[in-house]
C-alpha atoms as a PDB file:
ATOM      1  CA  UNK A   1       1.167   3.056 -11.638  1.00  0.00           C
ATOM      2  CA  UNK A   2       2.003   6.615 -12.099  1.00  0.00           C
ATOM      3  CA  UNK A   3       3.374   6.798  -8.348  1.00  0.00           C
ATOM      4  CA  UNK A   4       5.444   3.874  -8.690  1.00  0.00           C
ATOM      5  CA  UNK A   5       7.373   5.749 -11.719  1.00  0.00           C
ATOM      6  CA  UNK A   6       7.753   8.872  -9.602  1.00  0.00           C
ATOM      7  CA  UNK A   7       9.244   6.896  -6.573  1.00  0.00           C
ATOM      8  CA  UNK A   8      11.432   5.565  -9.165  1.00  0.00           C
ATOM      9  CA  UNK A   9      12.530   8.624 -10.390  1.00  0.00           C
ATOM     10  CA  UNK A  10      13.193  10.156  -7.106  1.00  0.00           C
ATOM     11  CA  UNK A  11      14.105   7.880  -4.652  1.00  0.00           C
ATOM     12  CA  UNK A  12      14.069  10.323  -1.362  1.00  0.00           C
ATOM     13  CA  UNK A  13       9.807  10.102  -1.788  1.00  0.00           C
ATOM     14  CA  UNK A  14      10.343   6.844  -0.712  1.00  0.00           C
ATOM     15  CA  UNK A  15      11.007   8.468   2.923  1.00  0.00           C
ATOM     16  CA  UNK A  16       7.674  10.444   2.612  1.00  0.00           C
ATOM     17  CA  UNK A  17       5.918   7.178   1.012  1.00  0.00           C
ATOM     18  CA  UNK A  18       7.134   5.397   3.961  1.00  0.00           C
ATOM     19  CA  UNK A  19       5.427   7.767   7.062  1.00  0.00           C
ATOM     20  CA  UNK A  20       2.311   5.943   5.774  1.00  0.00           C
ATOM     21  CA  UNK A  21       3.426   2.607   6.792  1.00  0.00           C
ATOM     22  CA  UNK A  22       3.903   4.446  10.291  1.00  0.00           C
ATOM     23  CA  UNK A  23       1.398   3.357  12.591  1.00  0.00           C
ATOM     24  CA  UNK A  24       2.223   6.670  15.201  1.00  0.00           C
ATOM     25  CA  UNK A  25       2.463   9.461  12.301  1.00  0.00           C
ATOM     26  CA  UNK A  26       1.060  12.260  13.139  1.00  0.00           C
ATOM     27  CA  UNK A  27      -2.085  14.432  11.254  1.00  0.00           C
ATOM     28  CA  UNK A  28       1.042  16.756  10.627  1.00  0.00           C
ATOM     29  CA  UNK A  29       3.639  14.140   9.348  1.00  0.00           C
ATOM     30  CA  UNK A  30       1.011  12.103   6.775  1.00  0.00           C
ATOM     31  CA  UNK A  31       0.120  15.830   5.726  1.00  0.00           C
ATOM     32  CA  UNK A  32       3.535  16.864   5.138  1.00  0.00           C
ATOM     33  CA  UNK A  33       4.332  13.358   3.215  1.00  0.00           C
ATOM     34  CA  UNK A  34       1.416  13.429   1.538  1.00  0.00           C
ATOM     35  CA  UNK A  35       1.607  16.837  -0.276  1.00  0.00           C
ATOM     36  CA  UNK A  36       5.416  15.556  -0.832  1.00  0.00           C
ATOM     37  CA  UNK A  37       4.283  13.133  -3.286  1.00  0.00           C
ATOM     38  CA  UNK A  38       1.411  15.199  -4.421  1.00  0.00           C
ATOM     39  CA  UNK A  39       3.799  18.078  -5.602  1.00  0.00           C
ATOM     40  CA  UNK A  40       5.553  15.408  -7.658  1.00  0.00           C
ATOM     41  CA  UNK A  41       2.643  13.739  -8.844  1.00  0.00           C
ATOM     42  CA  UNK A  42       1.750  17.294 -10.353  1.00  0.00           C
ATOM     43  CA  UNK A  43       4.961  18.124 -11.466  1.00  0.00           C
ATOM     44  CA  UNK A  44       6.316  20.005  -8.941  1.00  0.00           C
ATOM     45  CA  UNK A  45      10.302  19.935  -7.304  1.00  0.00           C
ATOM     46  CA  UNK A  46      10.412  18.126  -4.524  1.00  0.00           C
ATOM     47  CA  UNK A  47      10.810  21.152  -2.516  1.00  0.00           C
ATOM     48  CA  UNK A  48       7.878  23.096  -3.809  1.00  0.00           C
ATOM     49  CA  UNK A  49       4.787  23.460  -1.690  1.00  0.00           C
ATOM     50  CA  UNK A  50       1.011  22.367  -3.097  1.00  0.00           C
ATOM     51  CA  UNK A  51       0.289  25.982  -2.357  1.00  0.00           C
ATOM     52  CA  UNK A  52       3.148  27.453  -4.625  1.00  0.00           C
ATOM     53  CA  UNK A  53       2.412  25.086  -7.164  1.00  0.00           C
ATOM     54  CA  UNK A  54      -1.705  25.201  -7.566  1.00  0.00           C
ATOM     55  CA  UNK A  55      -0.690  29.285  -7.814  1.00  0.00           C
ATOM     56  CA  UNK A  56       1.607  28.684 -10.687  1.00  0.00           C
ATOM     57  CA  UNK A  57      -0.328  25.982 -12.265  1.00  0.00           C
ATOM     58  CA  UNK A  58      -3.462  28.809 -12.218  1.00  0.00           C
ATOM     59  CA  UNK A  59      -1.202  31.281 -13.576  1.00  0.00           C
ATOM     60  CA  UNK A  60      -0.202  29.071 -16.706  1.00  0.00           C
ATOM     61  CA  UNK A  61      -3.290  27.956 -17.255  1.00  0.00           C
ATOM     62  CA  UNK A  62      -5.049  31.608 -17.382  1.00  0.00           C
ATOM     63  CA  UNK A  63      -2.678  32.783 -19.428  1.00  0.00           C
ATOM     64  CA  UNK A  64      -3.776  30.311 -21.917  1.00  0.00           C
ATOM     65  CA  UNK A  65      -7.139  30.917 -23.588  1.00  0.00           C
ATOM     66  CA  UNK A  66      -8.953  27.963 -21.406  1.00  0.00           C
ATOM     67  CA  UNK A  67      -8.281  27.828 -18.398  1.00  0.00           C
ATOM     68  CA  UNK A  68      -9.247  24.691 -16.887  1.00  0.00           C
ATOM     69  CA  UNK A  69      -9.624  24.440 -12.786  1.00  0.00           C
ATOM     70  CA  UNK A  70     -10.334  20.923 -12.620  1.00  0.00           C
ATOM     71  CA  UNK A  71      -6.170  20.509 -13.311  1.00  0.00           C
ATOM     72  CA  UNK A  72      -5.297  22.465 -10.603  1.00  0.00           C
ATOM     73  CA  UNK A  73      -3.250  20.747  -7.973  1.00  0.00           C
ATOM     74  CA  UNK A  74      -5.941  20.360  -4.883  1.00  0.00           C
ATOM     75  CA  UNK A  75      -5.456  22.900  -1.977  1.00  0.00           C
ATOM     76  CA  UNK A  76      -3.182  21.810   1.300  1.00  0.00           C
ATOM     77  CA  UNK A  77      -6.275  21.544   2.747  1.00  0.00           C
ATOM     78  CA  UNK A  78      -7.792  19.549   0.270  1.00  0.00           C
ATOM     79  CA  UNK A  79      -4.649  17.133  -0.111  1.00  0.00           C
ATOM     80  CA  UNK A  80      -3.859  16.601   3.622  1.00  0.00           C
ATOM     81  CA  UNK A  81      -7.603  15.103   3.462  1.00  0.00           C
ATOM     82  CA  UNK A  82      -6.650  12.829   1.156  1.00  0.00           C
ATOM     83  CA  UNK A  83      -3.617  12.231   2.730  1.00  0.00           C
ATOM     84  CA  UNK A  84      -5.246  11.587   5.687  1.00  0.00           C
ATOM     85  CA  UNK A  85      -7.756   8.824   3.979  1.00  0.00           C
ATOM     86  CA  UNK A  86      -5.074   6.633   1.968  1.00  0.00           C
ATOM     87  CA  UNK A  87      -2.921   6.955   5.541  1.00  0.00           C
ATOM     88  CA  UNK A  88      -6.179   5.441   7.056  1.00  0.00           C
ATOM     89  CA  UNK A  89      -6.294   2.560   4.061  1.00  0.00           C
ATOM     90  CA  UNK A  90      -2.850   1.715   4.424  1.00  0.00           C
ATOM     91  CA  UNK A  91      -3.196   1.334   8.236  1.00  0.00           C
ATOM     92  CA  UNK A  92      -6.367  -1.100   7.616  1.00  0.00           C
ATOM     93  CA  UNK A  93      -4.088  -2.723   5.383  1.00  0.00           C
ATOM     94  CA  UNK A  94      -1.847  -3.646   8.108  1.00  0.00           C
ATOM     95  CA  UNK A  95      -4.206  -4.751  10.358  1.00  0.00           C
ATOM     96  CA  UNK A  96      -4.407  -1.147  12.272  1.00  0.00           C
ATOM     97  CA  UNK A  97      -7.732  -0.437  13.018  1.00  0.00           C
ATOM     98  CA  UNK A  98      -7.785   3.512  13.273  1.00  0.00           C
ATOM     99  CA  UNK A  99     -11.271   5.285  13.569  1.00  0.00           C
ATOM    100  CA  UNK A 100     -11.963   6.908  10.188  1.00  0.00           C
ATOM    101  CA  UNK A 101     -13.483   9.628  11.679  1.00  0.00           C
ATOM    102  CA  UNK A 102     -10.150  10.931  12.741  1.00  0.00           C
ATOM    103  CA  UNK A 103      -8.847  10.038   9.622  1.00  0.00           C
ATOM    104  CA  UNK A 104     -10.324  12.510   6.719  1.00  0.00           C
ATOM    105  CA  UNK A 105     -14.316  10.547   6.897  1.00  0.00           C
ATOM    106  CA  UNK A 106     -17.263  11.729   8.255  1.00  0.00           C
ATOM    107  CA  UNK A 107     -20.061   9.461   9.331  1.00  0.00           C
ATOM    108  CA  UNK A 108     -23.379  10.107   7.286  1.00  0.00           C
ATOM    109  CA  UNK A 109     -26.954   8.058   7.142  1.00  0.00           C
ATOM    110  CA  UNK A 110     -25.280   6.753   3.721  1.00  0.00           C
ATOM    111  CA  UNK A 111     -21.849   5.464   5.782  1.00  0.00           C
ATOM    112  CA  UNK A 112     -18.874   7.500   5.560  1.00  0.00           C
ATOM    113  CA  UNK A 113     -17.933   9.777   3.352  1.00  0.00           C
ATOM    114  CA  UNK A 114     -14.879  11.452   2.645  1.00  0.00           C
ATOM    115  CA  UNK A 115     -14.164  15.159   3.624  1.00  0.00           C
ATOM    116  CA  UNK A 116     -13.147  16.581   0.875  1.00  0.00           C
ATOM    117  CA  UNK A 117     -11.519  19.821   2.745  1.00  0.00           C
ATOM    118  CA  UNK A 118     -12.246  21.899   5.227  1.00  0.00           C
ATOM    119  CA  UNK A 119     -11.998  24.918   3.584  1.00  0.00           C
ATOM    120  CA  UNK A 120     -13.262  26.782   0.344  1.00  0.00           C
ATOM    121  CA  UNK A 121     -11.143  25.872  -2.428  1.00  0.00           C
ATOM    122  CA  UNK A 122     -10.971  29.802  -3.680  1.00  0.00           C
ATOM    123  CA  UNK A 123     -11.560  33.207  -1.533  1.00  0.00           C
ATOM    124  CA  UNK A 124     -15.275  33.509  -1.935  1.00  0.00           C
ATOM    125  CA  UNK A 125     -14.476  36.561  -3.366  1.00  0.00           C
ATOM    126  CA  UNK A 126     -13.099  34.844  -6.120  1.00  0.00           C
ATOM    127  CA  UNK A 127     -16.079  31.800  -6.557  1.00  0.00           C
ATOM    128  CA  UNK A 128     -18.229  34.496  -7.016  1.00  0.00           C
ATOM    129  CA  UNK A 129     -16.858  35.509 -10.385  1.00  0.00           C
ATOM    130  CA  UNK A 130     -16.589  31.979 -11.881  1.00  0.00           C
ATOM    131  CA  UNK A 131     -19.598  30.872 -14.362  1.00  0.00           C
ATOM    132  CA  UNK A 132     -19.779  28.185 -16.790  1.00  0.00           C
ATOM    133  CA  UNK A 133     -21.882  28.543 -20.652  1.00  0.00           C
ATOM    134  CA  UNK A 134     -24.250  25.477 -19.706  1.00  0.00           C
ATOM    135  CA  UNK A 135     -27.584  25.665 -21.657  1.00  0.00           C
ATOM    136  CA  UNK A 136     -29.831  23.314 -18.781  1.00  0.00           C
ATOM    137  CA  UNK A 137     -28.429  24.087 -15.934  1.00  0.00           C
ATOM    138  CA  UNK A 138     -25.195  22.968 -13.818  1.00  0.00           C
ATOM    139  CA  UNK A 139     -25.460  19.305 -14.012  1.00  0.00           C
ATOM    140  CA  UNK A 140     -23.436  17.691 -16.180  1.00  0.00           C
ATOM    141  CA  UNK A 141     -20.307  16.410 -16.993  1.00  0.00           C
ATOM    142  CA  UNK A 142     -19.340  19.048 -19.322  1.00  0.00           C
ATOM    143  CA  UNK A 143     -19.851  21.807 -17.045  1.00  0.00           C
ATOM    144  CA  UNK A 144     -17.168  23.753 -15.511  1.00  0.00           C
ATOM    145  CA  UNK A 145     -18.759  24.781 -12.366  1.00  0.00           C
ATOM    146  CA  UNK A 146     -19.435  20.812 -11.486  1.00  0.00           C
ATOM    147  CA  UNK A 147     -16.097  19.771 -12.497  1.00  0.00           C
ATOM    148  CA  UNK A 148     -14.298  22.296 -10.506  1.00  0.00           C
ATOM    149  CA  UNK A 149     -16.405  21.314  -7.601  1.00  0.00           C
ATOM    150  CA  UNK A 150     -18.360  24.156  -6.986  1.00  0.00           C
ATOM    151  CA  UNK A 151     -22.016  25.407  -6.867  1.00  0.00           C
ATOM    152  CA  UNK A 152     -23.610  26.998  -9.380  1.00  0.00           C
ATOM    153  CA  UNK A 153     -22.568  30.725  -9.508  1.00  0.00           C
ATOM    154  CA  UNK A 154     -24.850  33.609 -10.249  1.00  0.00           C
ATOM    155  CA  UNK A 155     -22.623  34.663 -13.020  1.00  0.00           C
ATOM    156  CA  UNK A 156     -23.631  31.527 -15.123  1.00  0.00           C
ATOM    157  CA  UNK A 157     -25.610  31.683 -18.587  1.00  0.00           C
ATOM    158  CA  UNK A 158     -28.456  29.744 -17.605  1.00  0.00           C
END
C-alpha cells in the first residue's frame, strides 16, 4: 500500500506509474519510470537519481555505528530489472503476452527466474573488504554477507 500513499502524495508519479500500462514502452522508458518511483519509495526527491541516492543513503548509514547494506536503495541496474519484471506483470495483466525473457527473467531447469542485475552491486574492489561475525558459516538469516546479497568474503570470522 506504501506506493499508493506515495502516488498520493505526489501526483506527477502517476505519469511514470502510467508508462507501465504502455504496451510500446521502451527497456529505457519502464527503466526511467521505474527508478522514478523507486527514488520516492526510498525517500528520495523526485528528481534525484537511484545512483545519487544509494551513495547518500551509504554515506548516512556508515557514519552511523552499523551500517546496514541490506537498506540501501538497489543499484540502476538492479532496479531497471525489477522494473523490467513488474512492467512484464502488468502487461500479462492486460492480456499482453510479452516474452519474459526480454523482460528481466531468465529461463532455468527450475522455470524462470528473475535477474537480479547485471552487474556487481559494489566495485569488486570494494566486496572484497566486506565480512560478516557469523560463528557457522554464511548461511543464515542473521548474516550480513547473505542479506546484502553477496558471497561469502575472505575477510569473514569463520
Amino acid at each position: 500500500m506504501k506506493m499508493l500513499d506515495v502516488l498520493t502524495k505526489n501526483p506527477s508519479l502517476f505519469d511514470a506509474a502510467a508508462t507501465f500500462l504502455n504496451r510500446d514502452a521502451t527497456h529505457e522508458d519502464i527503466a526511467s519510470a521505474g527508478n522514478k518511483c523507486l527514488v520516492v519509495l526510498y525517500g528520495g526527491g523526485e528528481d534525484d537519481s537511484v545512483h545519487a541516492l544509494r551513495y547518500l543513503t551509504f554515506v548516512r548509514s556508515a557514519a552511523s555505528a552499523k551500517v546496514h547494506l541490506a537498506r540501501l536503495p538497489p543499484t540502476e541496474e538492479a532496479a531497471a530489472q525489477h522494473s523490467y519484471r513488474t512492467f512484464h506483470q502488468v502487461q500479462k495483466w492486460l492480456g499482453v503476452n510479452l516474452e519474459p525473457t526480454n523482460w528481466g527473467w531468465k529461463s532455468s531447469h527450475q522455470g524462470l527466474i528473475p535477474v537480479m542485475s547485471t552487474k556487481e552491486p559494489a566495485p569488486l574492489t570494494l566486496l572484497k573488504f566486506l565480512s560478516c561475525s557469523c560463528k557457522k558459516g554464511c548461511t543464515g538469516r542473521n548474516c550480513t554477507c547473505q542479506r546484502a546479497g553477496l558471497k561469502r568474503s575472505a575477510l569473514c570470522k569463520f
